[in-house]
C-alpha atoms as a PDB file:
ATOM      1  CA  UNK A   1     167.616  79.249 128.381  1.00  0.00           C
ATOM      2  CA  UNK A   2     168.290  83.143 127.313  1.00  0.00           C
ATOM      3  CA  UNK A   3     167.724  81.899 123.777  1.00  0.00           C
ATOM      4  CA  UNK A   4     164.591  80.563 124.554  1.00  0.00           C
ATOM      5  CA  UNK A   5     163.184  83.374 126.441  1.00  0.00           C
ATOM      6  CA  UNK A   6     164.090  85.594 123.684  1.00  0.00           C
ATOM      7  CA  UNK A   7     161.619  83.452 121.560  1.00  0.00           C
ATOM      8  CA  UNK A   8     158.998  83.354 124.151  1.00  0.00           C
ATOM      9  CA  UNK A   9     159.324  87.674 124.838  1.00  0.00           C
ATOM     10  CA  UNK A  10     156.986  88.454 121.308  1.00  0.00           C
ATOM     11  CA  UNK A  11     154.140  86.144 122.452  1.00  0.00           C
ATOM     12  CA  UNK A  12     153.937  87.398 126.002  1.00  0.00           C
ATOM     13  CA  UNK A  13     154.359  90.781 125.054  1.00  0.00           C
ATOM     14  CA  UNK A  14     151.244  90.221 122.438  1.00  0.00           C
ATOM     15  CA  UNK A  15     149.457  88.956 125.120  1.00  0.00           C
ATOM     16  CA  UNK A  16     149.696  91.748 127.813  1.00  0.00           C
ATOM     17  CA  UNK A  17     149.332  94.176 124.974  1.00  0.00           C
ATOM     18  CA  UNK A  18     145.786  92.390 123.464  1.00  0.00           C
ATOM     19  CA  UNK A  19     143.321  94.416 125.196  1.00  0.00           C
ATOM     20  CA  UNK A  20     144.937  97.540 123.967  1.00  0.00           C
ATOM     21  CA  UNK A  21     145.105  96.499 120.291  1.00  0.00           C
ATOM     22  CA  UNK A  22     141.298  95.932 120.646  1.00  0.00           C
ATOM     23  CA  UNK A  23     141.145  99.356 121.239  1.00  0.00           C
ATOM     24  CA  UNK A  24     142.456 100.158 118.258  1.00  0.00           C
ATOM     25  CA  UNK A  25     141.340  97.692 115.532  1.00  0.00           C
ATOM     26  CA  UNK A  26     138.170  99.479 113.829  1.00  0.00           C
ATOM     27  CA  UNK A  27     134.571  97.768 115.109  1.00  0.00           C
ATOM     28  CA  UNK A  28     132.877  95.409 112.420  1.00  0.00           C
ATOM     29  CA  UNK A  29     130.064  97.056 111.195  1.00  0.00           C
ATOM     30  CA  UNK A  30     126.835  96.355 113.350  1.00  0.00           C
ATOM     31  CA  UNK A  31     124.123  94.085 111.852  1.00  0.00           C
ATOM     32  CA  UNK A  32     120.599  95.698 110.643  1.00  0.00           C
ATOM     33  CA  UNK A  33     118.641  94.385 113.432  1.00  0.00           C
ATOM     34  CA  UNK A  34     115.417  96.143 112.889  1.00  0.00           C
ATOM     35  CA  UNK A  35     113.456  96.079 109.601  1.00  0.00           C
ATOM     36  CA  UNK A  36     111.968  98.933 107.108  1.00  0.00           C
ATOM     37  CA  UNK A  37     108.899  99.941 107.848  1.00  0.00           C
ATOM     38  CA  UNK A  38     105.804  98.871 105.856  1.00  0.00           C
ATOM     39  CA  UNK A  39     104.762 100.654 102.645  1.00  0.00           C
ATOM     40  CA  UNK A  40     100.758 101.458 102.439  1.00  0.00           C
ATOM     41  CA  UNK A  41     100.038 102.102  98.638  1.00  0.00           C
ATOM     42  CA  UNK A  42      96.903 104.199  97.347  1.00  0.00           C
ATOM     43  CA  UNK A  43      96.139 104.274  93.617  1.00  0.00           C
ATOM     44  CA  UNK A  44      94.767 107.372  91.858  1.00  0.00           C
ATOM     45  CA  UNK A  45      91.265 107.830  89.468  1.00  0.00           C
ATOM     46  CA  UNK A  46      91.010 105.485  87.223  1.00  0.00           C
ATOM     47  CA  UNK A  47      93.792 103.040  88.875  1.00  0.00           C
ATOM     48  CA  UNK A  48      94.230  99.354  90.344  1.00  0.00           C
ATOM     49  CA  UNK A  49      96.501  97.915  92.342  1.00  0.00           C
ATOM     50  CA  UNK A  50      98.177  96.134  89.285  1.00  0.00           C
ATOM     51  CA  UNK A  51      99.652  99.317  88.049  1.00  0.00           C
ATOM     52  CA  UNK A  52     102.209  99.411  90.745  1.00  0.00           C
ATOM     53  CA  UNK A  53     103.501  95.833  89.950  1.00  0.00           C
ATOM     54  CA  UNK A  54     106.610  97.909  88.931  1.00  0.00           C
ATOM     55  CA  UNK A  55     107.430 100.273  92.242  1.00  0.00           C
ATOM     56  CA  UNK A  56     106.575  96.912  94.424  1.00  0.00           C
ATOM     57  CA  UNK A  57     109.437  95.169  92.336  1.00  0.00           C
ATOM     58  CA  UNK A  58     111.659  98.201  92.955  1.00  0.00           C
ATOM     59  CA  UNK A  59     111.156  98.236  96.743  1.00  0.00           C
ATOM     60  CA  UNK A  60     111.362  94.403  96.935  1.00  0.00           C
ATOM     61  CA  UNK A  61     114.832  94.834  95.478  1.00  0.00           C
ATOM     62  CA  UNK A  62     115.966  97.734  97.213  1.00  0.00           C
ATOM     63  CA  UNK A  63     115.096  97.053 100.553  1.00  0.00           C
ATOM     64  CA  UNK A  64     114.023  93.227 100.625  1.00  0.00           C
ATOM     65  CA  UNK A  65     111.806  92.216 103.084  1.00  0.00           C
ATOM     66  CA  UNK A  66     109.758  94.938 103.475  1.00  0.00           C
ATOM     67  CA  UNK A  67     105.975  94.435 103.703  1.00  0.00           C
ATOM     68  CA  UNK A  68     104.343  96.412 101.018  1.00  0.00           C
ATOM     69  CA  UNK A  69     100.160  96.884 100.783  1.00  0.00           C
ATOM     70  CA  UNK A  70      99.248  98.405  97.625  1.00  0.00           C
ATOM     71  CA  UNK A  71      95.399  98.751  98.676  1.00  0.00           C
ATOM     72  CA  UNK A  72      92.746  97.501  96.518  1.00  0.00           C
ATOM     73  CA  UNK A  73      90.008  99.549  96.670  1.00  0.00           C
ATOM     74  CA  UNK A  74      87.760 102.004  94.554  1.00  0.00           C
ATOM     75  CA  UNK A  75      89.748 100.440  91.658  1.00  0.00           C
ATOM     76  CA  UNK A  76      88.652 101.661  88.175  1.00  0.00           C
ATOM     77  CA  UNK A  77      85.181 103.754  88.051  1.00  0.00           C
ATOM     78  CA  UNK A  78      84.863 103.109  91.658  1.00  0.00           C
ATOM     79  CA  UNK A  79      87.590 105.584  91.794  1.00  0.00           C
ATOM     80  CA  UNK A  80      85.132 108.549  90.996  1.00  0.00           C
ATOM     81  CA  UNK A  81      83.532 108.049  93.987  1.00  0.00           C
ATOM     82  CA  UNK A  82      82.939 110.722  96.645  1.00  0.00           C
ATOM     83  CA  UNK A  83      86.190 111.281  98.130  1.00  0.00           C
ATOM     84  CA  UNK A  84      84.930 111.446 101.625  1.00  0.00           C
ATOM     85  CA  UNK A  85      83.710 107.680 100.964  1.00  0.00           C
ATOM     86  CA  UNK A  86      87.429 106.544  99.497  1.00  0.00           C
ATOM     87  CA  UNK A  87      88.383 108.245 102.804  1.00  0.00           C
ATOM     88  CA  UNK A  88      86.123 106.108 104.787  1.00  0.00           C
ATOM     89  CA  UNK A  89      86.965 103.163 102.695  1.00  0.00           C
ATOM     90  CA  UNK A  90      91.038 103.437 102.591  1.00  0.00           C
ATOM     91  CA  UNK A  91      91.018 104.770 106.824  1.00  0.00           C
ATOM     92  CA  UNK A  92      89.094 101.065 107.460  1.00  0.00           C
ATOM     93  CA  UNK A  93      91.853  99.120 105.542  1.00  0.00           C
ATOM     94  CA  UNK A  94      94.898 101.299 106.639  1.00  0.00           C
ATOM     95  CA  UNK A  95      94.024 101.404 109.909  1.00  0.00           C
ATOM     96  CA  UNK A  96      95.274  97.634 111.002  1.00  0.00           C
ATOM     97  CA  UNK A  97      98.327  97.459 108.793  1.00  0.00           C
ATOM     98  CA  UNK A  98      99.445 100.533 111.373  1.00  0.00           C
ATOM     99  CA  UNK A  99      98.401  99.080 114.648  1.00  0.00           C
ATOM    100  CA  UNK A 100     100.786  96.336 113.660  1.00  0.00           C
ATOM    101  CA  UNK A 101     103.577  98.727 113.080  1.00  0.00           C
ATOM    102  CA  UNK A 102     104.445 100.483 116.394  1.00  0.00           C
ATOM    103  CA  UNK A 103     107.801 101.908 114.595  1.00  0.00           C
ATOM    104  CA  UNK A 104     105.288 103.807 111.497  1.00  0.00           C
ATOM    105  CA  UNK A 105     104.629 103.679 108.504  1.00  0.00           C
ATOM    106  CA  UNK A 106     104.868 104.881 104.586  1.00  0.00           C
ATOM    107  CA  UNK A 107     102.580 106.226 102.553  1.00  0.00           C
ATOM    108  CA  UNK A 108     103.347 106.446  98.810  1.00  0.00           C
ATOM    109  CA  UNK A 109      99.890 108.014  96.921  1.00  0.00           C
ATOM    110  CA  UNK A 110      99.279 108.836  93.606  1.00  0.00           C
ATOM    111  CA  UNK A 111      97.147 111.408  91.722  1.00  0.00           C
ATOM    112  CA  UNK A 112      94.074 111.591  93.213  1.00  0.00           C
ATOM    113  CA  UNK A 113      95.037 109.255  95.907  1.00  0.00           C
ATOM    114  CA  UNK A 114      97.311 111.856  97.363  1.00  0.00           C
ATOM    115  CA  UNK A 115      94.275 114.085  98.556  1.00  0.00           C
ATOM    116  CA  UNK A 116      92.676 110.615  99.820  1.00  0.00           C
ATOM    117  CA  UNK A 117      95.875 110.426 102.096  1.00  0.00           C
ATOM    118  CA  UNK A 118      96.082 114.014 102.978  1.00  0.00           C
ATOM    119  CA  UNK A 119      92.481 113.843 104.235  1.00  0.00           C
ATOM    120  CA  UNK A 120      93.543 110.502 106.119  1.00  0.00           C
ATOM    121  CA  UNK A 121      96.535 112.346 107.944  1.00  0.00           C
ATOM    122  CA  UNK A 122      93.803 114.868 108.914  1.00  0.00           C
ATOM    123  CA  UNK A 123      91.162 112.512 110.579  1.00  0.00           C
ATOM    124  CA  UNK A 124      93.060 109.907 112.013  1.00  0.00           C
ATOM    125  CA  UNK A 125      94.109 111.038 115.524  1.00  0.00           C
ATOM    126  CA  UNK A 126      96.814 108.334 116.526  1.00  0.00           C
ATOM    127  CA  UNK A 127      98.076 107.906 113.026  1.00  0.00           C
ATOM    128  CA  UNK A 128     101.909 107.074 112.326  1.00  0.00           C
ATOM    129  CA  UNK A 129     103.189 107.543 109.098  1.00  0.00           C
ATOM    130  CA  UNK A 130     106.954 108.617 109.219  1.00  0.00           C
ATOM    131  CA  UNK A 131     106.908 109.805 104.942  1.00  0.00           C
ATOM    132  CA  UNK A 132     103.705 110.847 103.233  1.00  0.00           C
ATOM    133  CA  UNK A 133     104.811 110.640  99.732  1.00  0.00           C
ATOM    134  CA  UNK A 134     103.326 112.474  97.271  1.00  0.00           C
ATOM    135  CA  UNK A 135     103.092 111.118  93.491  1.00  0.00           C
ATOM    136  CA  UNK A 136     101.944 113.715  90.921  1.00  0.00           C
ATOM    137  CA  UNK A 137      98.844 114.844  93.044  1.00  0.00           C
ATOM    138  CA  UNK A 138      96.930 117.640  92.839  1.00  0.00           C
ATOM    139  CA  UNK A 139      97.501 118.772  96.213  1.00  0.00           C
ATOM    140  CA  UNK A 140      96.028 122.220  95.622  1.00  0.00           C
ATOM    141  CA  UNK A 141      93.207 121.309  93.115  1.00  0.00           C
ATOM    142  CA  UNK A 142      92.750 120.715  89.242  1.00  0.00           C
ATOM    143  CA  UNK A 143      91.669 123.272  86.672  1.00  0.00           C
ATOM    144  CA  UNK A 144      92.567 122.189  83.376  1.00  0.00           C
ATOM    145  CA  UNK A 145      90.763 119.774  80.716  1.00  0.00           C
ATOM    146  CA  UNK A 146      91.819 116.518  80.667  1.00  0.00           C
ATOM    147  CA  UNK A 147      90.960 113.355  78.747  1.00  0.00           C
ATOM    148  CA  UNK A 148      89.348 112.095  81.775  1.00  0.00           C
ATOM    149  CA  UNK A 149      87.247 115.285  81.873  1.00  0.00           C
ATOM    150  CA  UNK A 150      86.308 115.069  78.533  1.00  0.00           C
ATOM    151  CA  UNK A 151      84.690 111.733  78.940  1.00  0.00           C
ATOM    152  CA  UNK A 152      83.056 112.460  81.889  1.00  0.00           C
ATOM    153  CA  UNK A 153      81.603 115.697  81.213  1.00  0.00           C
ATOM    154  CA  UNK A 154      81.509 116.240  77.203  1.00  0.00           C
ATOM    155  CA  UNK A 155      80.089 119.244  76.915  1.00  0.00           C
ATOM    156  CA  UNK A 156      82.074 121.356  79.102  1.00  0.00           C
ATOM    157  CA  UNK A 157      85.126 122.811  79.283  1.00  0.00           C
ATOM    158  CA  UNK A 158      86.901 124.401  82.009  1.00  0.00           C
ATOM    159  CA  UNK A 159      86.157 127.356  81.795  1.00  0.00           C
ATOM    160  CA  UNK A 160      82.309 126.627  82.483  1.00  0.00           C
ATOM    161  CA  UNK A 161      82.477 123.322  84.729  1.00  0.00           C
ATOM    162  CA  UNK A 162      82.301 125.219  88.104  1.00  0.00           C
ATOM    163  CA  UNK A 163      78.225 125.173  86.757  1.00  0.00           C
ATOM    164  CA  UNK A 164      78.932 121.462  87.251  1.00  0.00           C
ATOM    165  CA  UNK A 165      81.123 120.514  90.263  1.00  0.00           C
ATOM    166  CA  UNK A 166      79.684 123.233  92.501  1.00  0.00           C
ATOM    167  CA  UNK A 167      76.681 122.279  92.470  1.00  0.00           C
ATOM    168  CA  UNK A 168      75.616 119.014  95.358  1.00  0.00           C
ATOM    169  CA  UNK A 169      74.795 116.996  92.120  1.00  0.00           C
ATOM    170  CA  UNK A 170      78.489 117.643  90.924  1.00  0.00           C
ATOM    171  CA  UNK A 171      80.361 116.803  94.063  1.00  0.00           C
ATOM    172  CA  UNK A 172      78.920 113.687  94.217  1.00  0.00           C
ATOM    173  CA  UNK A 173      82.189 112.512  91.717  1.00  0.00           C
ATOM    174  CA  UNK A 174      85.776 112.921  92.876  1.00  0.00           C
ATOM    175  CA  UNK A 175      87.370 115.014  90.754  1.00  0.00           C
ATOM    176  CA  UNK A 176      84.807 117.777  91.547  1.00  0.00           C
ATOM    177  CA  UNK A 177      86.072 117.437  94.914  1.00  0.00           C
ATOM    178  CA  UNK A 178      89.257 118.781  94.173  1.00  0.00           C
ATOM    179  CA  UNK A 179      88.154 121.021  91.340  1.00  0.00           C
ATOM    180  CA  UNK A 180      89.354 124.583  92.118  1.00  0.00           C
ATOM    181  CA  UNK A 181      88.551 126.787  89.589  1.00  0.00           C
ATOM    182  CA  UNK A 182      90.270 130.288  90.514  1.00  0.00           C
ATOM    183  CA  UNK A 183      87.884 132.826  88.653  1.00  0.00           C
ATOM    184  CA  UNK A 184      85.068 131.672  90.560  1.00  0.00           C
ATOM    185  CA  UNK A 185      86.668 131.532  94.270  1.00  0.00           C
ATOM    186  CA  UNK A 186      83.399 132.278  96.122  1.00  0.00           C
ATOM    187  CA  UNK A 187      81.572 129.255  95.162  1.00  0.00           C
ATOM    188  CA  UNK A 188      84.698 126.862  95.411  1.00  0.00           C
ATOM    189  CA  UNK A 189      84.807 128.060  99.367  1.00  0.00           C
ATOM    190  CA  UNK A 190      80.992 127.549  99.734  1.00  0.00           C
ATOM    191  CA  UNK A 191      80.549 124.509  97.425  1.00  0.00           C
ATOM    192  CA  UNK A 192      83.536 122.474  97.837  1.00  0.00           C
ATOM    193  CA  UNK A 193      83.065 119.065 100.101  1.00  0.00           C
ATOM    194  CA  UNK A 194      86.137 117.825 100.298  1.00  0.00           C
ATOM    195  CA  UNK A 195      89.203 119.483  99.360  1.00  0.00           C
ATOM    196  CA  UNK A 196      88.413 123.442 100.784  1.00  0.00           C
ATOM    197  CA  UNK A 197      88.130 121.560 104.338  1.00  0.00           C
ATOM    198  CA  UNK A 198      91.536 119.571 104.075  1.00  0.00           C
ATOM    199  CA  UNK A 199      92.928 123.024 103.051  1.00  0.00           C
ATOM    200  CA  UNK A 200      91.012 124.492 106.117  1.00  0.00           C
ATOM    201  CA  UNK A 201      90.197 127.191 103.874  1.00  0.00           C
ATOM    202  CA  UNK A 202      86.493 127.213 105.257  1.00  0.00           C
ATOM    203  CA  UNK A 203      86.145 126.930 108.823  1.00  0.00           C
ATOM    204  CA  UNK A 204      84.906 123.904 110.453  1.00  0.00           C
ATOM    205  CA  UNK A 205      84.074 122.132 113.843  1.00  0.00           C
ATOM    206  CA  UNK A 206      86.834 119.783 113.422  1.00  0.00           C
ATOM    207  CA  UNK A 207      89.544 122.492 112.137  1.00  0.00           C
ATOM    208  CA  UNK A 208      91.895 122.352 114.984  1.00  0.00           C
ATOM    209  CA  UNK A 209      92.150 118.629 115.423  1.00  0.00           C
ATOM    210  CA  UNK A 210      92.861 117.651 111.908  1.00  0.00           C
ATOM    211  CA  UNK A 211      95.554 120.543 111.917  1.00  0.00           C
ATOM    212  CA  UNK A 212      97.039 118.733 114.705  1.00  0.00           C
ATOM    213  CA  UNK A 213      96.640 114.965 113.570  1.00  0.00           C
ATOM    214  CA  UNK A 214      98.340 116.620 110.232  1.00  0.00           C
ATOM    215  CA  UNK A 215     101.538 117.600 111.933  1.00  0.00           C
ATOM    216  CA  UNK A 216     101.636 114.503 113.357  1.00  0.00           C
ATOM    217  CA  UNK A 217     103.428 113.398 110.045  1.00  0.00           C
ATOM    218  CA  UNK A 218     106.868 112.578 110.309  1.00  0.00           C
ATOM    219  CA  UNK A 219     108.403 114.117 106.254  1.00  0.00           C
ATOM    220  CA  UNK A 220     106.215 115.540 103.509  1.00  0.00           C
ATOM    221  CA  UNK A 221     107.625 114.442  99.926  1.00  0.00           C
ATOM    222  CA  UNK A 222     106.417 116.144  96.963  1.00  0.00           C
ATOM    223  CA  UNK A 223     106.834 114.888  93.574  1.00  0.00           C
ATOM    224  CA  UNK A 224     105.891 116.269  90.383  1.00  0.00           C
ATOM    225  CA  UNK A 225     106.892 118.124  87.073  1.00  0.00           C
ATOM    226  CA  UNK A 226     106.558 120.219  83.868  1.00  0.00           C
ATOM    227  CA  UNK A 227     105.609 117.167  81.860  1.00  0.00           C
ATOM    228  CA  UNK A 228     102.826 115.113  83.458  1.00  0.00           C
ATOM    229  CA  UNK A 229     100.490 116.269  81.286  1.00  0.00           C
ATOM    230  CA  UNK A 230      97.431 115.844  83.645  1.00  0.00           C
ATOM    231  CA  UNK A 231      98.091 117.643  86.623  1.00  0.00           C
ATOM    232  CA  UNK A 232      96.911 121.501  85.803  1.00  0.00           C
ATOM    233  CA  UNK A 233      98.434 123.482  86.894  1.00  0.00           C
ATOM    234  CA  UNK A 234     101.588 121.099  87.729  1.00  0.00           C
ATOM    235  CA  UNK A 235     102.301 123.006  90.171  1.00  0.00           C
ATOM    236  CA  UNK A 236      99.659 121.983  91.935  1.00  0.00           C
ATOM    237  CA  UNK A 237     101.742 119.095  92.961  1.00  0.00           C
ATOM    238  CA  UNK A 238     104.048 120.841  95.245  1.00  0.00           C
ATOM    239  CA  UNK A 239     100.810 122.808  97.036  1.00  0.00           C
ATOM    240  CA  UNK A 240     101.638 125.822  93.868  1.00  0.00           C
ATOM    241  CA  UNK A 241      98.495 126.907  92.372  1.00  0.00           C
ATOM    242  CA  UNK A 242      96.799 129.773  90.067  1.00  0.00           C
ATOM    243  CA  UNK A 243      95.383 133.220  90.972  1.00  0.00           C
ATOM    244  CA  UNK A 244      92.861 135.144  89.544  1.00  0.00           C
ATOM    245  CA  UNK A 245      94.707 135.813  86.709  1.00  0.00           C
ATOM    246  CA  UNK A 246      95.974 132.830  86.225  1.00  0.00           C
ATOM    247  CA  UNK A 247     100.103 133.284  87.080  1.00  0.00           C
ATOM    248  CA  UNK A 248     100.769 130.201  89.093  1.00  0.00           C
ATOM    249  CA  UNK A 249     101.864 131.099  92.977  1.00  0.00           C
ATOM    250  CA  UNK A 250     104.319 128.527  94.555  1.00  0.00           C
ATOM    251  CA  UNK A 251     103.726 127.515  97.633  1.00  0.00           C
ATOM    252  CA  UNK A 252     105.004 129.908  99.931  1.00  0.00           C
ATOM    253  CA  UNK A 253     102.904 132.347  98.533  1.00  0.00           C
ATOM    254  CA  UNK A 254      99.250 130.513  99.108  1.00  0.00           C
ATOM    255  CA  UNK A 255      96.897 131.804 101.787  1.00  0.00           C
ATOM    256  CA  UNK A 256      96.375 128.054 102.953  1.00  0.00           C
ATOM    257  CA  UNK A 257     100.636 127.955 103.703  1.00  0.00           C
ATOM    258  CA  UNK A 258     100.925 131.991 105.027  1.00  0.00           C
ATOM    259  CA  UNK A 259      97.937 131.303 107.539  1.00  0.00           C
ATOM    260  CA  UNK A 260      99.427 127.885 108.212  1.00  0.00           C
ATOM    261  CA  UNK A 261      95.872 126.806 108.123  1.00  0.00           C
ATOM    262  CA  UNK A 262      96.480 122.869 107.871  1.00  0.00           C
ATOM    263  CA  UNK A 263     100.456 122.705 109.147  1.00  0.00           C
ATOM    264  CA  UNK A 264     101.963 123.209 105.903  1.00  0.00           C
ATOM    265  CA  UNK A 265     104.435 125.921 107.128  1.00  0.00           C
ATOM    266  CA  UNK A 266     105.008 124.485 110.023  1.00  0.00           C
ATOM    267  CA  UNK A 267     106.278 121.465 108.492  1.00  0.00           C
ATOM    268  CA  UNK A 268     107.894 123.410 106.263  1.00  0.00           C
ATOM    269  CA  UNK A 269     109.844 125.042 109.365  1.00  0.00           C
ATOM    270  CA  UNK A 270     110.928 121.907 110.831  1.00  0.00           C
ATOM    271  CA  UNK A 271     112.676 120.800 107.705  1.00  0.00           C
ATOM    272  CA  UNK A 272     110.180 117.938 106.996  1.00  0.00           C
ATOM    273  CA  UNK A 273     108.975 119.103 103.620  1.00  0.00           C
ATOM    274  CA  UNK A 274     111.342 117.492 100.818  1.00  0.00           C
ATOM    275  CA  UNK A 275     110.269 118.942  96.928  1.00  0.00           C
ATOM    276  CA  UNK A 276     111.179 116.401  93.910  1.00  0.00           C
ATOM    277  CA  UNK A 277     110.214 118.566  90.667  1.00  0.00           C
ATOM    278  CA  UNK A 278     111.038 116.065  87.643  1.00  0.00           C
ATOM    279  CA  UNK A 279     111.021 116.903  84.134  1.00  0.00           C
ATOM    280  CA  UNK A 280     110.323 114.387  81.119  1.00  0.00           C
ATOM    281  CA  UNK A 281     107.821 111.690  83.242  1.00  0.00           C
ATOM    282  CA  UNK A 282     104.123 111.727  82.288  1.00  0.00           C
ATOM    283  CA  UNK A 283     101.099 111.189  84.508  1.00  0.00           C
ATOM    284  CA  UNK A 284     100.800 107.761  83.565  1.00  0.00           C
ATOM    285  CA  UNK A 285     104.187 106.574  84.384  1.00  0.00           C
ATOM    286  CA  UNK A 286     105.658 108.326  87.811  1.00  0.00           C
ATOM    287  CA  UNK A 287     105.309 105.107  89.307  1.00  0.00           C
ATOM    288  CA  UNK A 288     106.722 102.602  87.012  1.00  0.00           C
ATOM    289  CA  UNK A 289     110.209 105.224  85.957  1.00  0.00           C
ATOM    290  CA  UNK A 290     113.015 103.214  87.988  1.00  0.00           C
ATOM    291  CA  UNK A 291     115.435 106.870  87.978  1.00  0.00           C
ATOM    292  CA  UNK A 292     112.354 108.676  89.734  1.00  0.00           C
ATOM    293  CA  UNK A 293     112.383 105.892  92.057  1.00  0.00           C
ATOM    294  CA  UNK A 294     115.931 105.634  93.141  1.00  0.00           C
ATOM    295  CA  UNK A 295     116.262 109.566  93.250  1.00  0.00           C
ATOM    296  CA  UNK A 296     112.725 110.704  95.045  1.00  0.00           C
ATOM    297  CA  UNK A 297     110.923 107.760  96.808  1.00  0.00           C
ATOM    298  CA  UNK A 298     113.436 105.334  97.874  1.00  0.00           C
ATOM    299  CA  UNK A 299     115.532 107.380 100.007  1.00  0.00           C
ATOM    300  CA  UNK A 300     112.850 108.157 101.839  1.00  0.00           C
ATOM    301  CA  UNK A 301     111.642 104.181 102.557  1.00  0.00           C
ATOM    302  CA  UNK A 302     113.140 103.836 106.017  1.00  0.00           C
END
């Protein structure tokens, strides 16, 4: 009999002593139950939906599942329409995909399409997009000639197109909605339809509330770099821009960021502004470069 209790001690022992080596057995790791938030897409001048067949393969293998809209509108020379009409256009299609995403959502815009987001952020009051990311755009205008600018106005350069975009004729195209020509800064204020609001560099009824709807934005992420070869100055891409004299000021040191006229500092002072300068990618091919991907967008795809 003492023999056999002796063989019986270990396994009652093991069984007061379970609960306790619970305790102290690390937890499995718990399972994803929730799912990444959807990706809204917006192409820039020029652009279609099929030239992000790349970056929707990327995120499809990175984080699977995930419902991505690359929007498929104002595709090609519909893309030089007013921006205020793209606006219009892009608020009517995004608008469902986020009612049907109480948790948010991602934005990922290119080029021009990065000023067609920034103006949505502005005049959509119950918008929820956790990252606004920012692909090569001119955030703080264009002045620089460009292939694109060469075929659509020939016989001017940039030195002399303010004659053309700021003029109500002129801002009936896009990119003279975003033109900013820094010699002539009195009739970019006065002229400009589209991107001197955003910037709430003019004053305007609805000032305060797109200020607020701005901040309402969860992370900025800027992306941009030496090389795009489109973007003038490239700077523009992290809200840098020229002066008078052409000597590019960064961000911090624009009007637009010291008044905090639109919420750019004060995003800035909550840590939700994230800068992704890249050298070696041009314009044409930010969104198909898998090393830009992994390093500046999908970290970001929550």
């Amino acid at each position: 009999m003492p023999g056999l209790w002796r063989q019986r001690l270990p396994s009652a022992w093991a069984l007061l002593l379970l609960p306790f080596l619970r305790l102290l057995m690390p937890a499995a790791p718990a399972p994803h139950r929730g799912s990444y938030k959807p990706v809204i897409v917006v192409h820039g001048l020029f652009d279609s939906s099929y030239s992000f067949r790349h970056l929707l393969d990327y995120i499809n293998e990175t984080h699977p599942g995930t419902v991505v809209t690359v929007l498929d509108l104002f595709d090609g020379r519909e893309s030089l329409r007013p921006l205020w009409e793209q606006v219009q256009g892009f608020r009517d299609a995004v608008a469902p995909i986020m009612e049907k995403a109480p948790e948010g959502v991602h934005l990922i815009c290119y080029s021009q399409g990065g000023l067609v987001c920034r103006a949505l952020l502005c005049v959509m009051d119950e918008h929820n997009v956790d990252s606004f990311i920012s692909l090569s755009s001119p955030q703080m205008g264009q002045y620089g000639d460009t292939d694109y600018l060469k075929w659509l106005f020939p016989t001017s350069m940039r030195s002399n197109l303010y004659r053309v975009c700021y003029s109500p004729w002129g801002q009936e195209f896009s990119i003279c909605n975003y033109w900013h020509d820094p010699h002539h800064d009195d009739l970019y204020l006065n002229a400009s339809s589209f991107l001197a609001l955003i910037n709430g560099e003019r004053d305007h009824p609805n000032a305060t509330v797109w200020r607020k709807n701005f901040l309402r934005l969860g992370r900025l992420v800027l992306i941009g770099g030496p090389d795009d070869g489109v973007i003038t100055p490239w700077q523009s891409s992290f809200f840098g821009f020229y002066d008078a004299n052409e000597t590019v000021l960064e961000m911090e040191e624009q009007p637009v960021y010291l008044r905090d006229s639109f919420g750019l500092k004060s995003l800035l002072a909550r840590g939700a502004i994230v800068r992704c300068p890249v050298a070696g990618i041009s314009h044409t091919t930010w969104h198909s470069n898998r090393t830009l991907y992994d390093s500046c967008i999908e970290p970001w795809l929550s």
